[in-house]
C-alpha atoms as a PDB file:
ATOM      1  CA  UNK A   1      -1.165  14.680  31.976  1.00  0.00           C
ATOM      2  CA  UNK A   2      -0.132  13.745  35.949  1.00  0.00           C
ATOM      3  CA  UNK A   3       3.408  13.091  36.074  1.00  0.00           C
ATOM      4  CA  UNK A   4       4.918  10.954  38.844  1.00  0.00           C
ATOM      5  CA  UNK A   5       8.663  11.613  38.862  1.00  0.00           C
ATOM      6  CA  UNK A   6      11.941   9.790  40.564  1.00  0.00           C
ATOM      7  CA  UNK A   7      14.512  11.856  41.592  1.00  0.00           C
ATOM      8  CA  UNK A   8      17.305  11.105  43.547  1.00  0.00           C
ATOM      9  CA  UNK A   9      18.475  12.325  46.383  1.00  0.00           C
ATOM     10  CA  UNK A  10      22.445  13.322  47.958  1.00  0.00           C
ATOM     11  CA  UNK A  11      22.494  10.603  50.081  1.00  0.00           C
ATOM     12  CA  UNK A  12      21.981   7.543  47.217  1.00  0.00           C
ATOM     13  CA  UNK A  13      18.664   7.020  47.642  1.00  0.00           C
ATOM     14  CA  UNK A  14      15.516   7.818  45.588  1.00  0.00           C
ATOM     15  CA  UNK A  15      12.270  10.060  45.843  1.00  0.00           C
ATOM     16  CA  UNK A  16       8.737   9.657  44.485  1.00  0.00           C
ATOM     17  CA  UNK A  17       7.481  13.188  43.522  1.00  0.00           C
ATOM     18  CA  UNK A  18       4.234  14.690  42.014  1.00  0.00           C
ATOM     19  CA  UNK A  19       4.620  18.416  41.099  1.00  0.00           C
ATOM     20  CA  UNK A  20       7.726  18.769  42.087  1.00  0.00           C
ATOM     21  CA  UNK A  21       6.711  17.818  45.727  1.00  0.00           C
ATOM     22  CA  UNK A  22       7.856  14.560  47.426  1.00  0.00           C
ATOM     23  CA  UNK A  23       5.532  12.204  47.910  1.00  0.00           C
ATOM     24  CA  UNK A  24       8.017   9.230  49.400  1.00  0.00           C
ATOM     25  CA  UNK A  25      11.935   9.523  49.927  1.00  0.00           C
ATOM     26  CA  UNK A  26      14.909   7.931  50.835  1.00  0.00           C
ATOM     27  CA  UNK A  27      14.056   4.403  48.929  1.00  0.00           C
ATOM     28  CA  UNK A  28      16.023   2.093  46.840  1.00  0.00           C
ATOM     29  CA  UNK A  29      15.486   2.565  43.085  1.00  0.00           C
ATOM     30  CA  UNK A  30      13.497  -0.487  42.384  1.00  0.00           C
ATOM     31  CA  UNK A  31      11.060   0.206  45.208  1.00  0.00           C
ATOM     32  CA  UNK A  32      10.644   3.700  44.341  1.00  0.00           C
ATOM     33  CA  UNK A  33      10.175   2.633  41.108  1.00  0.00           C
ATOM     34  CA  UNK A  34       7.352   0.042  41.951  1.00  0.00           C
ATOM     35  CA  UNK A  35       5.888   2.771  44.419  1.00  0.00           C
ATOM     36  CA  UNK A  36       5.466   4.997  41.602  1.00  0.00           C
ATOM     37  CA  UNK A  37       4.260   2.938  39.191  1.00  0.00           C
ATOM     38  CA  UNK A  38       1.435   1.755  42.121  1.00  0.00           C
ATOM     39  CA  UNK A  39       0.258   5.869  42.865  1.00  0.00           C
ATOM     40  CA  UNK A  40       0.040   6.451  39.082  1.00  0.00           C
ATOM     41  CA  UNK A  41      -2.106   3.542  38.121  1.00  0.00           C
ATOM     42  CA  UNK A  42      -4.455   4.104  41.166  1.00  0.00           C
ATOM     43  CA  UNK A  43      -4.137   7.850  40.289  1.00  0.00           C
ATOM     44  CA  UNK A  44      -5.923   6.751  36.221  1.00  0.00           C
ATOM     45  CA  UNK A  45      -7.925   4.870  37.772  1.00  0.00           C
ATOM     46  CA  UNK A  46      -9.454   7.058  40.103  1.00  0.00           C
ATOM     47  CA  UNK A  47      -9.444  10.161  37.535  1.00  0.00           C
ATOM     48  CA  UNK A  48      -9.630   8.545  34.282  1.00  0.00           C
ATOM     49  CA  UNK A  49      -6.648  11.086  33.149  1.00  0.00           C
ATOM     50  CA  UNK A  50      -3.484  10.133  31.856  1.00  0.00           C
ATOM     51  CA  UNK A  51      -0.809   9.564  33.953  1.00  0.00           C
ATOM     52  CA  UNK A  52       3.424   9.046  33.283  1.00  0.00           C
ATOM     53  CA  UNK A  53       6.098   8.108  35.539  1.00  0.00           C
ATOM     54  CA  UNK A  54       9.342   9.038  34.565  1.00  0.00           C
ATOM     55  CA  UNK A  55      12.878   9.321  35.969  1.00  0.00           C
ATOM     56  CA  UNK A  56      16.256  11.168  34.635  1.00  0.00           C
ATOM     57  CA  UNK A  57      18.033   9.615  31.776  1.00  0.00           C
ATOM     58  CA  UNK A  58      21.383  10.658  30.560  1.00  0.00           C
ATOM     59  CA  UNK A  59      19.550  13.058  28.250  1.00  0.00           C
ATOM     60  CA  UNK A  60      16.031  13.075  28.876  1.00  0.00           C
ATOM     61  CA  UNK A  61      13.539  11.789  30.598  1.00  0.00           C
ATOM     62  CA  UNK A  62      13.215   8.127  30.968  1.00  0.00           C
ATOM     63  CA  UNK A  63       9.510   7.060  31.078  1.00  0.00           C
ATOM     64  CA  UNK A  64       8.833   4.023  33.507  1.00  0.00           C
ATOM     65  CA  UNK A  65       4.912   3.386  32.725  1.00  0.00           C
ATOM     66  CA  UNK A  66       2.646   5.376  31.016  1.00  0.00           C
ATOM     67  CA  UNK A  67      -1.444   5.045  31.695  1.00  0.00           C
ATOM     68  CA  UNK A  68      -3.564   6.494  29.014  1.00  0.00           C
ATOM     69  CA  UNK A  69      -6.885   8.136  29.468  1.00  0.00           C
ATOM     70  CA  UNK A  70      -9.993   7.218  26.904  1.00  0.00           C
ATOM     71  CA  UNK A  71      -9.355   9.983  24.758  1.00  0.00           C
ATOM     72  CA  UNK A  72      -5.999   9.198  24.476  1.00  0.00           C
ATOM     73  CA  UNK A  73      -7.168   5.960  23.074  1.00  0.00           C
ATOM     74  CA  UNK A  74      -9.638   6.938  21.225  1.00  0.00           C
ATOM     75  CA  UNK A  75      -7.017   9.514  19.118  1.00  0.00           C
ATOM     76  CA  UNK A  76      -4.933   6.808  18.785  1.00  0.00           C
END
C-alpha cells in the first residue's frame, strides 16, 4: 500500500509526504489535506494499487481517504 502522509511542520504549517519525503510544504491544513487526497487518487488510478492518506492523531494515525485496489475488493 502507497501512503501519502501530512506532517506538520515548526513553523504551523503542513507538509504532503510520500516515503517519508516531502512532496509539498508549508500549506494550510485543509489544502494540504485536499492536495493529498488529489496525488493519492491520481496515484490508484494510474497504478491500480491501493493507496491511504493519513495524518497524526493523538494516538495513531488518522486516515483521511483510503483508495482500494481490485484485489482489495475482491477479498472484501
Amino acid at each position: 500500500m502507497v501512503i501519502i502522509s501530512l506532517k506538520p511542520s515548526v513553523a504551523g504549517g503542513w507538509s504532503v509526504c510520500r516515503s517519508h519525503i516531502a512532496l509539498f510544504g508549508d500549506l494550510q491544513l485543509g489544502a494540504a489535506i485536499k492536495l493529498a487526497r488529489e496525488l493519492a487518487r491520481d496515484e490508484h488510478q494510474r497504478s491500480n494499487r491501493p493507496v491511504s492518506v493519513e495524518m497524526p492523531g493523538p494516538t495513531s494515525a488518522i486516515v483521511l481517504a483510503r483508495y482500494a485496489g481490485v484485489e482489495d475488493i475482491l477479498a472484501a
